[in-house]
C-alpha atoms as a PDB file:
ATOM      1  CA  UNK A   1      14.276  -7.818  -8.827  1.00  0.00           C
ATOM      2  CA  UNK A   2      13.235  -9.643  -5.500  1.00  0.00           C
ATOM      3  CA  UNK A   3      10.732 -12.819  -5.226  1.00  0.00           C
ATOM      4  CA  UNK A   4       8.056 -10.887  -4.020  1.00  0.00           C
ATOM      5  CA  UNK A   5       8.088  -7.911  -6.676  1.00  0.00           C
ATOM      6  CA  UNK A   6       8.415 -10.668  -9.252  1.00  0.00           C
ATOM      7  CA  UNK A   7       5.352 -12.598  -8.048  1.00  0.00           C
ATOM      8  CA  UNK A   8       3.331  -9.597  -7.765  1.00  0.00           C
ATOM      9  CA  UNK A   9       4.590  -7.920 -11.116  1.00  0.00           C
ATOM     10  CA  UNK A  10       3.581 -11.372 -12.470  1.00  0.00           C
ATOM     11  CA  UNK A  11      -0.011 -11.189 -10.694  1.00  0.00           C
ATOM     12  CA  UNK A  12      -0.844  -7.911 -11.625  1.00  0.00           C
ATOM     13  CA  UNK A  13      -0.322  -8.548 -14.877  1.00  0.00           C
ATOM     14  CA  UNK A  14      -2.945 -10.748 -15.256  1.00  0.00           C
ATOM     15  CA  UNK A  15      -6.599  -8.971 -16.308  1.00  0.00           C
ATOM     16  CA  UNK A  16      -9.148  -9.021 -13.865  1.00  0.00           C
ATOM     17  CA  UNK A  17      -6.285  -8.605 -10.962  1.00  0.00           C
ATOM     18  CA  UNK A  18      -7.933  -6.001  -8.899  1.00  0.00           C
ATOM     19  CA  UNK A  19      -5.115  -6.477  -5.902  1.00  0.00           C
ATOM     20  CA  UNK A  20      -1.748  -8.619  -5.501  1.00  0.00           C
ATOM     21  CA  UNK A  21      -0.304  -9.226  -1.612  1.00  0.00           C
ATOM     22  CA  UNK A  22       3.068 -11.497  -1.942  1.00  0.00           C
ATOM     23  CA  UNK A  23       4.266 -12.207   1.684  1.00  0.00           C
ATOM     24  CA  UNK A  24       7.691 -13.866   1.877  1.00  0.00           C
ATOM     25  CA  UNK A  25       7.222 -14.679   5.539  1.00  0.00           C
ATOM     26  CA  UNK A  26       4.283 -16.367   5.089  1.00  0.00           C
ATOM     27  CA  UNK A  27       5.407 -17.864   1.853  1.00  0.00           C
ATOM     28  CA  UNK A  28       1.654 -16.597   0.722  1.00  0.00           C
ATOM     29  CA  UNK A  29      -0.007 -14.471  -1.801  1.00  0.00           C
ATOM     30  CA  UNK A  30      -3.661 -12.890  -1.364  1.00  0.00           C
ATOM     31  CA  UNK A  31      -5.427 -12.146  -4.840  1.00  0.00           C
ATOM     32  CA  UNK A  32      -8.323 -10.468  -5.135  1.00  0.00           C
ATOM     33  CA  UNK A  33      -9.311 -10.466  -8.508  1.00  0.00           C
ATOM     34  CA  UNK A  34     -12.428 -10.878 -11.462  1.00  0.00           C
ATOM     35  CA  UNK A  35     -13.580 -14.030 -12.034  1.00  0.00           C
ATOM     36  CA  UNK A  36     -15.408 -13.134 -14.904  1.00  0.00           C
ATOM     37  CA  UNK A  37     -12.077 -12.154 -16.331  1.00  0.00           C
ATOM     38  CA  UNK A  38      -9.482 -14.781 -15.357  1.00  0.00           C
ATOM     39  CA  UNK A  39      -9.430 -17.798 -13.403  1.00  0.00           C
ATOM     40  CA  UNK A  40      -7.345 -19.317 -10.661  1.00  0.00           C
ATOM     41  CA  UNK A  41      -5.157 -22.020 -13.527  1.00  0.00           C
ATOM     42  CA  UNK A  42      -4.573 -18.261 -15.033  1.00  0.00           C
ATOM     43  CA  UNK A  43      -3.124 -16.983 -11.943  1.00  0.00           C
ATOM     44  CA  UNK A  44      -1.024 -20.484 -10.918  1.00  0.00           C
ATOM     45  CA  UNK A  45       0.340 -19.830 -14.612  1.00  0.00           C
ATOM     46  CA  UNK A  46       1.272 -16.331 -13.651  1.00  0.00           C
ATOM     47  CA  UNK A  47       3.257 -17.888 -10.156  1.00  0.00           C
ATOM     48  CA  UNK A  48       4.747 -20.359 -12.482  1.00  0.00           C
ATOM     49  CA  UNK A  49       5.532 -17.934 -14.989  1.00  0.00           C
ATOM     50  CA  UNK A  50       7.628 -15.837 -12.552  1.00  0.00           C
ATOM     51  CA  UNK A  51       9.322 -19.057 -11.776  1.00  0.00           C
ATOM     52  CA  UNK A  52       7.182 -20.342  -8.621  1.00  0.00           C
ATOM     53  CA  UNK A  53       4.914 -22.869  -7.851  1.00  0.00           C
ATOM     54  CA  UNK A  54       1.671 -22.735  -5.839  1.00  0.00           C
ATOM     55  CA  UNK A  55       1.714 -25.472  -3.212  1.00  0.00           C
ATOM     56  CA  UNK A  56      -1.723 -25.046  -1.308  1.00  0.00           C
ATOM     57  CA  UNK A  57      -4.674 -23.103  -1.968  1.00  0.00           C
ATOM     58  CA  UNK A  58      -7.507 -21.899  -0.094  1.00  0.00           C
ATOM     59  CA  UNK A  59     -10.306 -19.745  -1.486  1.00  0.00           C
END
């Protein structure tokens, strides 16, 4: 399975994930998601999880 279907698989698997967009080119991901039902530590778990790491974030 590729980096980007990994990350995503790993995203979407998260509750509250409405939408997942892994970019390899941009070296980015774009999560829209519930914040009444998971937060963004939940989500850097998930990237770590697939075996990635989140290096900046912007909200």
């Amino acid at each position: 399975m590729g980096c980007v279907r990994t990350v995503t698989n790993g995203l979407n698997r998260v509750a509250g994930v409405k939408e997942a967009d892994v970019s390899l080119p941009e070296n980015s991901a774009t999560v829209q998601f519930d914040e009444k039902q998971t937060s963004i530590e939940e989500l850097n778990n998930a990237v770590r999880d697939a075996g990635y790491q989140i290096t900046d974030m912007v909200s």
